[in-house]
Protein backbone atom coordinates (compact mmCIF):
# COMPACT_ATOMS: atom_id res chain seq x y z
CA UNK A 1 128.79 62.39 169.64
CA UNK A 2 125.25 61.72 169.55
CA UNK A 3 123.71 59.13 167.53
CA UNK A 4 119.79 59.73 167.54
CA UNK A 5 117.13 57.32 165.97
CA UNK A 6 118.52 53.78 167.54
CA UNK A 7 116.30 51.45 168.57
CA UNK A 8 116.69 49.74 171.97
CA UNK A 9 115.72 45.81 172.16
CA UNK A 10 115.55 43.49 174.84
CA UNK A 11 114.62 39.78 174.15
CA UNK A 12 113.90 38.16 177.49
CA UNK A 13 114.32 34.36 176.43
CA UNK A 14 114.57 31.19 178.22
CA UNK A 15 118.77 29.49 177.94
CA UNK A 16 117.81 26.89 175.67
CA UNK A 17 116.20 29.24 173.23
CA UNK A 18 119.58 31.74 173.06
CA UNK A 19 120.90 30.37 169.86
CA UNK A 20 118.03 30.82 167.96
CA UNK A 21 117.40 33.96 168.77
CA UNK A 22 121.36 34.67 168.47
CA UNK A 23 120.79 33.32 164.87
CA UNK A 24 117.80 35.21 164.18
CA UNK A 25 120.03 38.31 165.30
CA UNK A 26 122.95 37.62 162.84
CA UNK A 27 120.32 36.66 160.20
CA UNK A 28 118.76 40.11 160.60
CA UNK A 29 121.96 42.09 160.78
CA UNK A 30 122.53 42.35 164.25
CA UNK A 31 126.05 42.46 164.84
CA UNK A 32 126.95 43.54 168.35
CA UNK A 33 124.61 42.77 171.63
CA UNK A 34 125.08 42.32 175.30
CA UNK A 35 123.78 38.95 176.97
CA UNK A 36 122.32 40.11 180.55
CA UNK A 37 122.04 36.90 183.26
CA UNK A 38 118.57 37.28 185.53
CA UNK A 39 118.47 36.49 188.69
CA UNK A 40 114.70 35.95 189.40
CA UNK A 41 111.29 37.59 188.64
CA UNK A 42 107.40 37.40 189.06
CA UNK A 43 105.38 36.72 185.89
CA UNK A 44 102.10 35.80 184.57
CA UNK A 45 102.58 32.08 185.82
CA UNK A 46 103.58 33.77 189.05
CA UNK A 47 107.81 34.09 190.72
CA UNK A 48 110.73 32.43 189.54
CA UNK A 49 114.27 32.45 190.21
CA UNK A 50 117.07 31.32 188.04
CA UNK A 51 118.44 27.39 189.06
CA UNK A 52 121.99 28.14 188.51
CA UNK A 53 122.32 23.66 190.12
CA UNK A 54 120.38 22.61 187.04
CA UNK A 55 120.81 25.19 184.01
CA UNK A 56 117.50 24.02 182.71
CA UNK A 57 114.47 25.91 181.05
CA UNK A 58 114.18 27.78 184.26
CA UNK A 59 117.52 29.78 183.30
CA UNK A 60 116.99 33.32 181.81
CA UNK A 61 118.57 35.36 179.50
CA UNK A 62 118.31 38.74 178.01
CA UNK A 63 119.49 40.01 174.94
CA UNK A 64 120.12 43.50 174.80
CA UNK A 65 120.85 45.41 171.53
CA UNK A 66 120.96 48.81 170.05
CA UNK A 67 120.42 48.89 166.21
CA UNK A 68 119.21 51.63 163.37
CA UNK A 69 115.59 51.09 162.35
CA UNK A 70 116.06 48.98 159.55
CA UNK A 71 118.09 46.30 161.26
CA UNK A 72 115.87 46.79 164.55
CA UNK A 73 112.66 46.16 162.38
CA UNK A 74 114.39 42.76 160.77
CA UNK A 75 115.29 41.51 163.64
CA UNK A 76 111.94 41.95 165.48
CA UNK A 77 109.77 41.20 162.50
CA UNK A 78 112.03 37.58 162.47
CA UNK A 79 111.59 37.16 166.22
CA UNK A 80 107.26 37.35 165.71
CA UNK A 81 106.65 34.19 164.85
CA UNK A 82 108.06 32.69 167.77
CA UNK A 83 106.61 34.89 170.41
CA UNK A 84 103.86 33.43 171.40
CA UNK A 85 105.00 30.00 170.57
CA UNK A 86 108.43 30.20 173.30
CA UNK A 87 106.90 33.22 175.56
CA UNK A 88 109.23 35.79 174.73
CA UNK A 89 108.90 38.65 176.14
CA UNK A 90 110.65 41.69 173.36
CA UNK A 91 110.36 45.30 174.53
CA UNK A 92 111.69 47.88 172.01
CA UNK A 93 112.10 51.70 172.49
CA UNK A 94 113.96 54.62 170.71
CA UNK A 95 117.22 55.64 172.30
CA UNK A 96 120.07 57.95 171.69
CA UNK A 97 123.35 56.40 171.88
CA UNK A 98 126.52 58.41 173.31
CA UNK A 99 129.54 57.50 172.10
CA UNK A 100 132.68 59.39 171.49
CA UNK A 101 134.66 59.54 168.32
């Protein structure tokens, strides 16, 4: 089975941010996500890599969730406020989920 019209999201967030956003996503209606560990990247402030000694801001998450459009739109209308204010970075796209009964 096929289930069309889902919304992919993916909430790159730094480790002492997760339980906002983890309450942001149960506040919105989000019930079931997957919580990806990073291993390094190259941003705007140029490359990183995740201090796995320390655990500190440096350490990178990403939330990954499939939702309907109603709970997508929720949950990223609650996470716009703190965008620009924490760095986020929240990519959305449509998806079909596969799945079978």
């Amino acid at each position: 089975m096929i289930e069309r019209n889902s919304i992919r999201i993916e909430v790159f967030v730094d480790r002492p941010l997760l339980r906002r956003i983890r309450d942001l996503a149960a506040e919105a209606g989000v019930a079931e996500y997957t919580l990806l560990p990073t291993l390094g990247g190259e941003g705007e402030q140029g490359r990183w890599h995740d201090d796995q000694v320390t655990g500190g801001a440096g350490s990178k998450v990403i939330l990954l969730t499939y939702q309907n459009r109603e709970i997508a739109g929720r949950f990223i209308t609650s996470l716009k406020p703190i965008i620009d204010e924490y760095g986020l970075f929240v990519a959305s796209s449509n998806a079909d989920v596969v799945f079978d009964l």
